[in-house]
N, C-alpha and C. Protein backbone atom coordinates (compact mmCIF):
# COMPACT_ATOMS: atom_id res chain seq x y z
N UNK A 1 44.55 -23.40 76.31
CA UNK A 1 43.42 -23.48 75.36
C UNK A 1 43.07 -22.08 74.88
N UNK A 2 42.72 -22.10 73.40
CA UNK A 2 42.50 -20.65 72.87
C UNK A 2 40.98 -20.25 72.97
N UNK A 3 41.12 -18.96 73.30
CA UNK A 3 39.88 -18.18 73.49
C UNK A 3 39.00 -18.24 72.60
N UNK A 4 37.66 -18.74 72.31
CA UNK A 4 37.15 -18.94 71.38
C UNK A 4 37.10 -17.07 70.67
N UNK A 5 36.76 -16.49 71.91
CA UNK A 5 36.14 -15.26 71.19
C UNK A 5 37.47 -14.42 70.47
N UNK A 6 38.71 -14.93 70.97
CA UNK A 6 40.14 -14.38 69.91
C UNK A 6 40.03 -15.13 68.69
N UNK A 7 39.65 -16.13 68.94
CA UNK A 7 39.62 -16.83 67.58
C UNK A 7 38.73 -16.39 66.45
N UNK A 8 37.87 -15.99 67.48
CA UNK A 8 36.45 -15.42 65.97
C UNK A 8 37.30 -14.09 65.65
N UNK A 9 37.99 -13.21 66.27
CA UNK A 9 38.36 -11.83 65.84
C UNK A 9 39.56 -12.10 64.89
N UNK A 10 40.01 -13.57 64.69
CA UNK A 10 41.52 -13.49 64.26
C UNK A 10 40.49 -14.06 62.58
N UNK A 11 39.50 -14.73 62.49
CA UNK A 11 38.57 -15.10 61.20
C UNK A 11 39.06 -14.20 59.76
N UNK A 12 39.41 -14.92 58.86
CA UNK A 12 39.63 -13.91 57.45
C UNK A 12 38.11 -13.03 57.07
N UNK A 13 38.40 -11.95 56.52
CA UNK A 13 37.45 -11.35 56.04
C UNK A 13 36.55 -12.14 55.26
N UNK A 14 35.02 -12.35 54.74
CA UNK A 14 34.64 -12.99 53.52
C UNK A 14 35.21 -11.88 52.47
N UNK A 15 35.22 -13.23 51.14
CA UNK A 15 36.02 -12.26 49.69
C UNK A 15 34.64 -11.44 49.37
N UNK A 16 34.96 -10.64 48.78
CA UNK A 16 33.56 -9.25 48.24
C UNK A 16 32.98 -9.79 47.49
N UNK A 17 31.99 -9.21 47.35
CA UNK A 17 31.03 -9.86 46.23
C UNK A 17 31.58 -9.17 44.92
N UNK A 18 30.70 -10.61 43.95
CA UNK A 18 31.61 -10.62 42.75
C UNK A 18 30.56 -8.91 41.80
N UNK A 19 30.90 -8.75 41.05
CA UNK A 19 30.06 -7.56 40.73
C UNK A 19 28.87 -7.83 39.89
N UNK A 20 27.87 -7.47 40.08
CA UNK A 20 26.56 -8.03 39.01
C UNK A 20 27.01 -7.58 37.42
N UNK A 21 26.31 -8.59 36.55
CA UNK A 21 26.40 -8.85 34.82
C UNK A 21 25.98 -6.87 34.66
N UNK A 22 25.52 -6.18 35.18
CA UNK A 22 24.80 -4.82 34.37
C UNK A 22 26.13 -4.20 34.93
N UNK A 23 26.67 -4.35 36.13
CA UNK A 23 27.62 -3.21 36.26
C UNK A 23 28.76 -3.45 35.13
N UNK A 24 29.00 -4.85 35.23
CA UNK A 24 30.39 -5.23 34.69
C UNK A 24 30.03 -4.48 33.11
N UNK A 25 28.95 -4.92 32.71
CA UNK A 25 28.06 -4.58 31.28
C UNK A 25 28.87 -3.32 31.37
N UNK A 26 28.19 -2.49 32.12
CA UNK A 26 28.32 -0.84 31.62
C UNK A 26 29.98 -0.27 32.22
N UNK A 27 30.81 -1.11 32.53
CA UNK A 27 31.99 -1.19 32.94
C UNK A 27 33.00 -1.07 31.55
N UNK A 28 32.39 -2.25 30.64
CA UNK A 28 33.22 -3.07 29.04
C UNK A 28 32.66 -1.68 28.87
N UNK A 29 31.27 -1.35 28.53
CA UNK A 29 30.35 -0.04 27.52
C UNK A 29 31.35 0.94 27.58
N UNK A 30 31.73 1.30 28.82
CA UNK A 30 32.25 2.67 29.03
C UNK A 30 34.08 2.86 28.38
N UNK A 31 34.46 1.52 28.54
CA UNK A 31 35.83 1.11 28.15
C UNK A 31 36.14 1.30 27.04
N UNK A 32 34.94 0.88 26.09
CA UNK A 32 35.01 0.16 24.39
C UNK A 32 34.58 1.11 23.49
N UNK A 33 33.85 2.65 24.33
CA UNK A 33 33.27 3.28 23.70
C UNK A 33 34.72 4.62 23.37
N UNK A 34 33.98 4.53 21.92
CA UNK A 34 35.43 5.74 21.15
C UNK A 34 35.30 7.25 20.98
N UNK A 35 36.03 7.91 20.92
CA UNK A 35 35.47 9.35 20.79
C UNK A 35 36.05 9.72 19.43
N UNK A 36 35.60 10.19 18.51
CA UNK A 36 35.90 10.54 17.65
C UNK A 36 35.42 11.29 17.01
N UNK A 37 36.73 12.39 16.48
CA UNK A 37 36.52 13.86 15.56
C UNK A 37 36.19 13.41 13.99
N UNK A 38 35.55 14.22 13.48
CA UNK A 38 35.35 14.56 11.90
C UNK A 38 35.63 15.89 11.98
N UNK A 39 36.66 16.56 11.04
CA UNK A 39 36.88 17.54 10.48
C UNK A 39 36.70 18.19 9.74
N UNK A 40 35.60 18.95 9.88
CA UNK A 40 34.96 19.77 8.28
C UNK A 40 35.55 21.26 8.03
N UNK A 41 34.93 21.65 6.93
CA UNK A 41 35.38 22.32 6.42
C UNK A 41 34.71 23.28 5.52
N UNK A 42 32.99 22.30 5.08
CA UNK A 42 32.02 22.57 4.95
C UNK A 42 32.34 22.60 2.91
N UNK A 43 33.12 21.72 2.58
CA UNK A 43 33.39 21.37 1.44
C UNK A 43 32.68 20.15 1.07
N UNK A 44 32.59 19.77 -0.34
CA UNK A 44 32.07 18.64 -0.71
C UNK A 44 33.15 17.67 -0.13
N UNK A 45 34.17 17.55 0.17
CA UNK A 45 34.90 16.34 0.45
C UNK A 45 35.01 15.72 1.55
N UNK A 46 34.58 16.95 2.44
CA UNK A 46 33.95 17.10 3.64
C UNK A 46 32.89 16.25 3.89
N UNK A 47 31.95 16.89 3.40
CA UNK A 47 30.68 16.36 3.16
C UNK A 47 30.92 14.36 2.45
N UNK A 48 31.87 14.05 2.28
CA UNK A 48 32.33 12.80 1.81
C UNK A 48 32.78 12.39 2.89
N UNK A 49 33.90 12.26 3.42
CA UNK A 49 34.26 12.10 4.67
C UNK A 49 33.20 11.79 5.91
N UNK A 50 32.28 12.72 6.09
CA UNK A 50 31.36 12.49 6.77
C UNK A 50 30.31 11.27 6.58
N UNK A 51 29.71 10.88 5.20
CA UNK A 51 29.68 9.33 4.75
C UNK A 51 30.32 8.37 5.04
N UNK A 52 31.57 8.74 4.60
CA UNK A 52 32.52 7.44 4.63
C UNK A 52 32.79 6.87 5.80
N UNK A 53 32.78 7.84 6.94
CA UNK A 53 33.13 7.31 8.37
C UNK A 53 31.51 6.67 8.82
N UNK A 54 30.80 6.84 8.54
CA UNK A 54 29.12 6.30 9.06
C UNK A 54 28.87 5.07 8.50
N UNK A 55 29.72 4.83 6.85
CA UNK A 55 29.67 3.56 6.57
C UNK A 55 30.65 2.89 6.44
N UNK A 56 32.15 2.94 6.83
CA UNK A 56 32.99 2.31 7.40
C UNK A 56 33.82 1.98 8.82
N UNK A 57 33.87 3.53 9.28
CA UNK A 57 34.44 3.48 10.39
C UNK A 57 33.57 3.67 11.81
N UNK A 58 32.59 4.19 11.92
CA UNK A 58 32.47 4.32 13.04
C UNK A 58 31.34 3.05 13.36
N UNK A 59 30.78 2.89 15.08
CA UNK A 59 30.71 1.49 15.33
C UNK A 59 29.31 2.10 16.57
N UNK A 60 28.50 1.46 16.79
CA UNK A 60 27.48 1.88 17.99
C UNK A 60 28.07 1.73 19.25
N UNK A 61 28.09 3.28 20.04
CA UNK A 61 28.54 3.49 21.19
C UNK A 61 29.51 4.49 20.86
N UNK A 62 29.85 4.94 19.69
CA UNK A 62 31.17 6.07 19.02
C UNK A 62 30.04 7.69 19.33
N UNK A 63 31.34 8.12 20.37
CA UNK A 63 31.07 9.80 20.72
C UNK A 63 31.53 10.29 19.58
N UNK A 64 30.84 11.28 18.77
CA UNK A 64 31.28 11.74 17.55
C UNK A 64 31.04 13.45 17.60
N UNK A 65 32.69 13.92 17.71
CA UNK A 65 32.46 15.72 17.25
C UNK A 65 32.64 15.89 16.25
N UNK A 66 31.61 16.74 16.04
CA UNK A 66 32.03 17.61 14.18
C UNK A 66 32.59 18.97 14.52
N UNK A 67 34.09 18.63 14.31
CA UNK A 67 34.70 19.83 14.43
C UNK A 67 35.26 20.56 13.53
N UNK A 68 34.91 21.81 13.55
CA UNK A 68 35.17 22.95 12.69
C UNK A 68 35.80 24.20 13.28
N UNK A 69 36.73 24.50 12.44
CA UNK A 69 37.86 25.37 12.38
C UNK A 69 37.38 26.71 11.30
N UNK A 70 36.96 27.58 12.15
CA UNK A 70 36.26 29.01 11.38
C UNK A 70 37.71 29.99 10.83
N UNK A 71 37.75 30.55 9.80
CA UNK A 71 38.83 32.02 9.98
C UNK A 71 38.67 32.84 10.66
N UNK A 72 39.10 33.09 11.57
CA UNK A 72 38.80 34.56 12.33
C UNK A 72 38.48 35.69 11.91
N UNK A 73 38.73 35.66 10.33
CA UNK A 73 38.04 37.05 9.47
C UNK A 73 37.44 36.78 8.44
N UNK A 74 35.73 36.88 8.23
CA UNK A 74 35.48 36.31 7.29
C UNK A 74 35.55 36.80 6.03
N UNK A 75 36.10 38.26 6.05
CA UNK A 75 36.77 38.76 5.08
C UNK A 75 37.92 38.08 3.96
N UNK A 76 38.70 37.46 4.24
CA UNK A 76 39.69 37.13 4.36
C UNK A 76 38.91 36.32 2.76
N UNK A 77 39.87 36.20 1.63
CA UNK A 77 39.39 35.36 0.41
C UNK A 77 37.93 35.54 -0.32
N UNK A 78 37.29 36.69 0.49
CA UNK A 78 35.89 36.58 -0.25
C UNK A 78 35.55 38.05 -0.71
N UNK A 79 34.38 38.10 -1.62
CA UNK A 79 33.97 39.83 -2.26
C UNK A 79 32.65 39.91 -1.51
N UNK A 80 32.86 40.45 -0.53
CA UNK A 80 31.64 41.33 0.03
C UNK A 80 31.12 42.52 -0.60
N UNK A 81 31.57 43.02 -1.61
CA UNK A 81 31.54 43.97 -2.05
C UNK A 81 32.24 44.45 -1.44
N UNK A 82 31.75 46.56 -1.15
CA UNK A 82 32.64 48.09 -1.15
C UNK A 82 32.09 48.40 0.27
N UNK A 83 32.67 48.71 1.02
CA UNK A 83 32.12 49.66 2.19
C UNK A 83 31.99 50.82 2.05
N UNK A 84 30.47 51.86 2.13
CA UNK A 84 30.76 53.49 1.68
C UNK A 84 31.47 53.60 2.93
N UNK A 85 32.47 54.30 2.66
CA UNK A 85 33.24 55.30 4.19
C UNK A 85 32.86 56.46 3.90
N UNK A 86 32.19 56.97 3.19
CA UNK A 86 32.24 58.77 2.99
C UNK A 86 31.55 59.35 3.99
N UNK A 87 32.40 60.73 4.33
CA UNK A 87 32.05 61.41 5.59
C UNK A 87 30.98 62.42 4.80
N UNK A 88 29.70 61.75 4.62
CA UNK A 88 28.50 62.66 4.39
C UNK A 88 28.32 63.87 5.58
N UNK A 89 28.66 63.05 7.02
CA UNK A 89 28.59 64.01 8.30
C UNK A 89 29.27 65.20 8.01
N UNK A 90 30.16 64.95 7.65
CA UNK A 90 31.25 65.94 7.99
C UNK A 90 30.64 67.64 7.85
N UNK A 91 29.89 67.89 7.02
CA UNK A 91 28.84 69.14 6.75
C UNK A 91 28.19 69.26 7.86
N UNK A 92 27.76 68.00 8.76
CA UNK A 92 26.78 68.81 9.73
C UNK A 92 27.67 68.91 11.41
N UNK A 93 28.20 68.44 11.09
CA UNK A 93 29.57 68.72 12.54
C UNK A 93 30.82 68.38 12.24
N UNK A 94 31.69 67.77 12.81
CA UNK A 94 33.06 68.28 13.11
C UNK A 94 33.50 67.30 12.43
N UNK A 95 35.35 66.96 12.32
CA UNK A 95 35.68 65.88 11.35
C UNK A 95 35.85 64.65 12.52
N UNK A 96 35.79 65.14 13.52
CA UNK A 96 35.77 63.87 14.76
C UNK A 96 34.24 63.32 14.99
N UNK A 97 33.67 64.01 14.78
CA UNK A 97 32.19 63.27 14.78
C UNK A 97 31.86 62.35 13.22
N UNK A 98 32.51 63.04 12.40
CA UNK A 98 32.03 62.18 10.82
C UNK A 98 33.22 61.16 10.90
N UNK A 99 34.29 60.91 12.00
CA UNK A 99 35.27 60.14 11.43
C UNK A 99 34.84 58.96 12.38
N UNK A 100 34.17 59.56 13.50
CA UNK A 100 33.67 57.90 14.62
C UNK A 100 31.97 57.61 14.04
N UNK A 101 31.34 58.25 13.51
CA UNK A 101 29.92 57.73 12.25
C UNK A 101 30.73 56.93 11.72
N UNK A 102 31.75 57.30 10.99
CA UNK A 102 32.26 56.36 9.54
C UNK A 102 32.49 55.00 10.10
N UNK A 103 33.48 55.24 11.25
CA UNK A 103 34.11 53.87 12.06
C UNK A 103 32.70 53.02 12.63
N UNK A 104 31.78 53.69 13.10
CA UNK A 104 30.60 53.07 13.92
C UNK A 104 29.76 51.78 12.60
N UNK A 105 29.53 52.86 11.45
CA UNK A 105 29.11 51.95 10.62
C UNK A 105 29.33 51.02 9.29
N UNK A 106 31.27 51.03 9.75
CA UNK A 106 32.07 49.81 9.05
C UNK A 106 31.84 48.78 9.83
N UNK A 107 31.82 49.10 11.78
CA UNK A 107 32.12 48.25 12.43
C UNK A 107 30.74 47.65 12.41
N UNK A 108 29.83 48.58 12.43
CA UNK A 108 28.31 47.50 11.84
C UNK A 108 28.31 46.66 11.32
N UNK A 109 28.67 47.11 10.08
CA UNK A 109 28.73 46.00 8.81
C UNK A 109 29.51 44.74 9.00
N UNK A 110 30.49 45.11 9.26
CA UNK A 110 31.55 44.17 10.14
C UNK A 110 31.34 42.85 10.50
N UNK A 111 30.70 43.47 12.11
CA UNK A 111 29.74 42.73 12.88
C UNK A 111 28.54 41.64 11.73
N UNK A 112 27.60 42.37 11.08
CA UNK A 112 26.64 41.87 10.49
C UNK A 112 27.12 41.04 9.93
N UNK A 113 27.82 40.80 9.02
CA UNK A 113 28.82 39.84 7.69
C UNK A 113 29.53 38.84 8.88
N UNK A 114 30.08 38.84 9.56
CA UNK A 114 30.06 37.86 10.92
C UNK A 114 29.52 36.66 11.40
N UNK A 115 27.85 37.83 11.80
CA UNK A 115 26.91 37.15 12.19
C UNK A 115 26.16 36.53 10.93
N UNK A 116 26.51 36.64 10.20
CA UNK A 116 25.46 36.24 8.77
C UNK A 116 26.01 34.95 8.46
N UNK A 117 27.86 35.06 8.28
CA UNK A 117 28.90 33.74 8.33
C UNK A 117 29.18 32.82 9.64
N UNK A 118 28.26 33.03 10.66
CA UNK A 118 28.50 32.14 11.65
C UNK A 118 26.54 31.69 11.52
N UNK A 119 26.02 32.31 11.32
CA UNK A 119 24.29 31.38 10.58
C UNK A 119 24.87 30.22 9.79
N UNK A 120 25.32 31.36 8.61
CA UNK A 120 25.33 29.98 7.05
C UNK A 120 26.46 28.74 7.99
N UNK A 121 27.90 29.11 8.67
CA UNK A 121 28.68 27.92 8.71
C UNK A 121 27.44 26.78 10.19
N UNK A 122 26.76 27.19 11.31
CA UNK A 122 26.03 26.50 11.57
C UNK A 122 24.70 25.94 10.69
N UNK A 123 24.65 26.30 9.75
CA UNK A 123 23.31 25.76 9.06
C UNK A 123 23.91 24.79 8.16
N UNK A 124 25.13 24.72 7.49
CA UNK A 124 26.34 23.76 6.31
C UNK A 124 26.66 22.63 7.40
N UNK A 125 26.82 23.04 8.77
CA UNK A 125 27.47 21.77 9.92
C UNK A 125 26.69 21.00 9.93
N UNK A 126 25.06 22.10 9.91
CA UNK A 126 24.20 20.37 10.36
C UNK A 126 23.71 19.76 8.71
N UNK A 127 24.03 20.95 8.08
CA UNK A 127 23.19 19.61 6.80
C UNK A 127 24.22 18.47 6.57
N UNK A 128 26.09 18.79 6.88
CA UNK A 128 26.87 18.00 6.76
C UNK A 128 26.70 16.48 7.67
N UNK A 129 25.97 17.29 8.54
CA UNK A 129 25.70 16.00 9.86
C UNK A 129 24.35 15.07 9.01
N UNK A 130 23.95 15.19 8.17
CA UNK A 130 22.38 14.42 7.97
C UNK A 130 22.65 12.94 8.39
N UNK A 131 23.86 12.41 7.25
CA UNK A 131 24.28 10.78 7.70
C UNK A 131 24.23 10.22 9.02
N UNK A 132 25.00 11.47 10.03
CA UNK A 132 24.73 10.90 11.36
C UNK A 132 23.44 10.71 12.16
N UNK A 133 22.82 11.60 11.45
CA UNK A 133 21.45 11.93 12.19
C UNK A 133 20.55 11.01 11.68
N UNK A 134 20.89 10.47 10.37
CA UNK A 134 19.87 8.97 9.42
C UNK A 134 20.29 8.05 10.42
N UNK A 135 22.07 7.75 10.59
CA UNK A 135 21.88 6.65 10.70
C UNK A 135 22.02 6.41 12.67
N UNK A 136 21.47 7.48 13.03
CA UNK A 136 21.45 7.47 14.77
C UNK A 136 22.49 7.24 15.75
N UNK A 137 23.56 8.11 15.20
CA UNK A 137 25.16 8.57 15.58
C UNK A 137 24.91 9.69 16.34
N UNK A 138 25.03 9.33 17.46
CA UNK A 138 24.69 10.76 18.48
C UNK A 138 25.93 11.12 18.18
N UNK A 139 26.33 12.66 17.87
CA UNK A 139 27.04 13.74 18.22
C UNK A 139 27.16 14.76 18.17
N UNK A 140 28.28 16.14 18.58
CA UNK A 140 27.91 16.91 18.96
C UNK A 140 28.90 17.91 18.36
N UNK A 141 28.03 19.35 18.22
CA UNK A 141 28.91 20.17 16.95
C UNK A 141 30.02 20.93 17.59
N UNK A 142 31.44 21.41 17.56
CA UNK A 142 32.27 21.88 18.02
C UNK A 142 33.15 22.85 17.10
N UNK A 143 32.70 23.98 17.23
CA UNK A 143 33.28 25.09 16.03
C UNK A 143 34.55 25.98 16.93
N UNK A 144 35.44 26.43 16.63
CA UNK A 144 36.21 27.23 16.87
C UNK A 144 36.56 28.15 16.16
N UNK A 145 37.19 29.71 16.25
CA UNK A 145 37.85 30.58 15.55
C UNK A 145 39.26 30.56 15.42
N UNK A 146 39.74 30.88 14.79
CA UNK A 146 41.70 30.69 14.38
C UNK A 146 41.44 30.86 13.12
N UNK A 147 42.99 31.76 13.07
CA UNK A 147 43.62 32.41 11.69
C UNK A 147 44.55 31.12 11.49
N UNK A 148 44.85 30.36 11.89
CA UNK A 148 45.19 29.23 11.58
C UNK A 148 44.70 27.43 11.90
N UNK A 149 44.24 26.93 10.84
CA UNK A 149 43.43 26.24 10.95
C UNK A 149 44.25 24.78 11.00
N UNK A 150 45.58 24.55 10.71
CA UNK A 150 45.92 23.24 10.91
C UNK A 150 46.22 23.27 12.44
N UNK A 151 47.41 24.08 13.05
CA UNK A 151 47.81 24.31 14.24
C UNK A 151 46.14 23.80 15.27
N UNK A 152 45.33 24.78 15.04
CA UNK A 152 43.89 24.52 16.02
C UNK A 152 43.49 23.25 16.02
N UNK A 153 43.22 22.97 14.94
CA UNK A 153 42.59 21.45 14.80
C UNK A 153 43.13 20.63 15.44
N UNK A 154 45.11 20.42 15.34
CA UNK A 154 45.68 19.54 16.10
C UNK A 154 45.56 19.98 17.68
N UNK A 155 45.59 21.53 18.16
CA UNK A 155 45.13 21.50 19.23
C UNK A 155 43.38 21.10 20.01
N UNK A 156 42.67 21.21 19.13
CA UNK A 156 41.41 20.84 19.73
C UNK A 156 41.08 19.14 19.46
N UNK A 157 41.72 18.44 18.90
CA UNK A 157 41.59 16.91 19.03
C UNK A 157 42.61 16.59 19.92
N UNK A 158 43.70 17.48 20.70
CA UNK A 158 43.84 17.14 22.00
C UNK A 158 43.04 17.31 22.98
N UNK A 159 42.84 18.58 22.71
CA UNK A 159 41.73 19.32 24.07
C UNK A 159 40.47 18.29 24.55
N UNK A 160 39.97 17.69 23.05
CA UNK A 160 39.06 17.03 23.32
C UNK A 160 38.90 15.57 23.76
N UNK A 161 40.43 15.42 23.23
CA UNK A 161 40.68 13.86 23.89
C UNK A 161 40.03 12.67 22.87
N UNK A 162 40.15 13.09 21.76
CA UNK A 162 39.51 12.07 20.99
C UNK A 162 40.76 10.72 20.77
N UNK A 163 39.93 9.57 20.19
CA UNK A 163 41.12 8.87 20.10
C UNK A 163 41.52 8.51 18.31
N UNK A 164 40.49 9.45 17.66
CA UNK A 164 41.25 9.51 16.12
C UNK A 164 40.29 10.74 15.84
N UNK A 165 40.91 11.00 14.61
CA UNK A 165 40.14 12.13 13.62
C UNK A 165 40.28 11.40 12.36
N UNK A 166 39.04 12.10 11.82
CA UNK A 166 38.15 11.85 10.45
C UNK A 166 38.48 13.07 9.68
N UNK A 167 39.47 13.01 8.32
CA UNK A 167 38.81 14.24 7.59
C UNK A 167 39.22 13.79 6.11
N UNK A 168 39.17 14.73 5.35
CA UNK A 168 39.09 14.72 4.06
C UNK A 168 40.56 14.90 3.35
N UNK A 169 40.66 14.43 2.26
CA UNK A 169 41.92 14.59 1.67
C UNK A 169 42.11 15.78 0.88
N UNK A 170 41.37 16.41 -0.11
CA UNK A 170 41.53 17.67 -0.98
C UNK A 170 41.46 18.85 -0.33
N UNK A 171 39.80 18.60 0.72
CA UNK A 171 39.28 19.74 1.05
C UNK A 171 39.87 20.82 2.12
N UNK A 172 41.12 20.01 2.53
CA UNK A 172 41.40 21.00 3.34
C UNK A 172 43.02 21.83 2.51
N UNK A 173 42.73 22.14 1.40
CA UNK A 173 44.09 23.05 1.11
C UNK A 173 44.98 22.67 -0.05
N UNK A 174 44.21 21.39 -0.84
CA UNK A 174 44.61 20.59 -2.05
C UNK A 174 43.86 20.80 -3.12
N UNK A 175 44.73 20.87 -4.17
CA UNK A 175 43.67 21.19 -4.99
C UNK A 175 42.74 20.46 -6.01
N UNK A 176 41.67 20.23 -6.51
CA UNK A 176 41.28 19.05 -6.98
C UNK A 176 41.80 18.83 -8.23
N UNK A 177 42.71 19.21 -8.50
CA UNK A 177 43.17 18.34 -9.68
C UNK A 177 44.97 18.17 -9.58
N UNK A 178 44.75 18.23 -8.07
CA UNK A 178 46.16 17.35 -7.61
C UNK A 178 46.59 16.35 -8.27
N UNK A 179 47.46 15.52 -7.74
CA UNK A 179 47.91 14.57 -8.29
C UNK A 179 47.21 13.68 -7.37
N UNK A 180 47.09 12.38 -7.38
CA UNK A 180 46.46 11.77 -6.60
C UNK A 180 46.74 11.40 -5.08
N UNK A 181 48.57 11.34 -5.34
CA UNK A 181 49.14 11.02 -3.66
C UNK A 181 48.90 11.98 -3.10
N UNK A 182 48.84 13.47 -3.88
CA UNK A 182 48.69 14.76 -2.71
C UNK A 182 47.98 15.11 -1.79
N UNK A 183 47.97 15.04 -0.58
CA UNK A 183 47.47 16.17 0.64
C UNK A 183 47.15 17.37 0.55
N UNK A 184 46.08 17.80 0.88
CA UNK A 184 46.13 19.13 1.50
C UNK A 184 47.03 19.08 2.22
N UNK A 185 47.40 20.91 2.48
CA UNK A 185 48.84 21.42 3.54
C UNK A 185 48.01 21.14 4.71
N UNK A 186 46.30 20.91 4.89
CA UNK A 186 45.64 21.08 6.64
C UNK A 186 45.77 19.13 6.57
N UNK A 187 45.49 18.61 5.92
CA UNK A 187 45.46 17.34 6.13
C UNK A 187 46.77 16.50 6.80
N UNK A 188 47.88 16.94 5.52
CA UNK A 188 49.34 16.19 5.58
C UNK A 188 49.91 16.98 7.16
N UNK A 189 48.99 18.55 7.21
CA UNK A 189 50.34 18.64 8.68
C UNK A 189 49.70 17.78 9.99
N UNK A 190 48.11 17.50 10.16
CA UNK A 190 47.57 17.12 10.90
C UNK A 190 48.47 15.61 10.96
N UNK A 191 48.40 14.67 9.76
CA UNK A 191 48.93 13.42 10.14
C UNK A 191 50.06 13.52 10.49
N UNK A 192 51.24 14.28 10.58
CA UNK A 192 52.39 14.48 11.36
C UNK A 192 52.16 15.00 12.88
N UNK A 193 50.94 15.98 13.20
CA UNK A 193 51.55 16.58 14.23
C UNK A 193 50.19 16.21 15.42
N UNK A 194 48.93 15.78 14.53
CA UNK A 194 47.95 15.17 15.58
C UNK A 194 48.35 14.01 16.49
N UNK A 195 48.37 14.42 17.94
CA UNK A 195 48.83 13.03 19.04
C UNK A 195 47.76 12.08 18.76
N UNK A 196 46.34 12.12 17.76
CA UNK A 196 46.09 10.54 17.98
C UNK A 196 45.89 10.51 16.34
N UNK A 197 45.80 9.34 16.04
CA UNK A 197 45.86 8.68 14.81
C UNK A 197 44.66 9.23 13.40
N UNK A 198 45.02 9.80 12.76
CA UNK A 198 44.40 10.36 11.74
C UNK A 198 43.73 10.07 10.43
N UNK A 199 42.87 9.72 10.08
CA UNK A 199 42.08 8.74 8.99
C UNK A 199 41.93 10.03 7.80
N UNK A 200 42.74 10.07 6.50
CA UNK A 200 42.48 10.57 5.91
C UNK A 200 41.55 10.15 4.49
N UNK A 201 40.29 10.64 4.13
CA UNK A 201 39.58 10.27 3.15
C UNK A 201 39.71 10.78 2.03
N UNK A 202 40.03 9.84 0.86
CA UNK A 202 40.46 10.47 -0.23
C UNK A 202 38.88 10.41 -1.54
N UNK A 203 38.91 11.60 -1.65
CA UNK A 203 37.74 12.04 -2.50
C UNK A 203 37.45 11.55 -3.85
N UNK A 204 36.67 10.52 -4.00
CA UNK A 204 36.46 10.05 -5.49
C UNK A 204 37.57 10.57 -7.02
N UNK A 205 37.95 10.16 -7.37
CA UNK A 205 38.34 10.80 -8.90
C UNK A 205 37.22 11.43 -9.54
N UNK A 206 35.93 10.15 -9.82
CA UNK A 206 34.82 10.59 -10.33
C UNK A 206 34.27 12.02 -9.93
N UNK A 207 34.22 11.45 -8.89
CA UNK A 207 33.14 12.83 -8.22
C UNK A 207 33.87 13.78 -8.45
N UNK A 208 35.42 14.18 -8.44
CA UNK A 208 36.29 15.52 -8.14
C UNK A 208 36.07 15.79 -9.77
N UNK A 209 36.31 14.99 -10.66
CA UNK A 209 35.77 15.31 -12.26
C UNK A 209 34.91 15.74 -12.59
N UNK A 210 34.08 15.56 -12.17
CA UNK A 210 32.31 15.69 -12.52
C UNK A 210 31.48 17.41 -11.90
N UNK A 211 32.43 17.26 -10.66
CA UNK A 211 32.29 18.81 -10.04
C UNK A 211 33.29 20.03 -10.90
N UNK A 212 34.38 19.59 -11.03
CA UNK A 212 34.91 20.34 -11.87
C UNK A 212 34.65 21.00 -13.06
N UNK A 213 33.88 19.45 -13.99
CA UNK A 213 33.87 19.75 -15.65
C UNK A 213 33.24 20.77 -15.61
């Protein structure tokens, strides 16, 4: 005859409890929820793009970066005007003292024109953001520096792990009175070389006319 008390130790486990409706809830939430880039540029088409995804594509529960790709020189394409370099010093000491003055206050200026272009491009990000902020799209701003701006972009929508990007069709490197199939060179290399799937927005005819005339 069997031991009762072997018998209770030999008993199946009970099955686990099943999981409550809020965990499972925030289980699907966490699953279903998307991350997704917009790519600006701080262009009107840009500024389109950023519409178009608030009233077509994106969905409540969408993590949304606005990511931006700075030049590393903001020199680079624009007239700041003249820098004086003249060694006014040079009369009151040596040519090594008027030649590190001269250097001290290019690199001022430098600096300042910098800091002046990293104000205006954060103050253009968020007016670009208004749609998200009307229509209660939490997200969050993500700027980088690079002398090359397609290469970065496809690296920082890895980095970030998004599972698509948002951007514009002209504004990144096309010109508006392309032809209509044309890409920008930042757009067309992104849809070849971005690992997740790329939504390109193509900018009114109207509107690209109307800014032009």
């Amino acid at each position: 005859m069997a031991n009762p008390a072997e018998s209770d130790s030999k008993a199946p486990a009970p099955p686990p409890a099943p999981p409550s409706s809020s965990a499972a809830a925030a289980v699907a939430s966490a699953a279903s929820q998307r991350r997704i880039a917009i790519a600006v540029d701080l262009s009107d088409e840009s500024a389109y793009a950023v519409r178009w995804a608030v009233q077509n594509y994106l969905r409540p529960g969408d993590a949304v970066v606005l990511l931006h790709v700075r030049p590393t020189s903001v020199l680079y394409g624009a007239d700041w005007g003249f820098t004086d370099l003249s060694l006014s010093a040079a009369a009151e000491g040596s040519e090594e003292e008027a030649a590190a003055a001269a250097a001290a206050s290019v690199e001022s200026q430098q600096k300042k024109m910098e800091d002046d272009f990293d104000a205006f491009t954060a103050a253009k990000v968020e007016e670009l953001a208004r749609p998200l902020v009307e229509a209660r799209i939490p997200f969050r701003v993500h700027i980088v520096k690079d002398h090359d701006m397609k290469e970065r972009l496809c690296l920082e929508v890895e980095r970030l792990g998004v599972g698509a990007a948002i951007m514009g069709s002209r504004g990144f490197g096309a010109s508006r009175r392309a032809s209509k199939a044309r890409l920008g060179s930042v757009s067309d290399y992104c849809v070849h070389h971005c690992v997740c799937p790329v939504v390109v927005v193509r900018y009114p005819d109207d509107v690209a006319v109307s800014s032009v005339a």
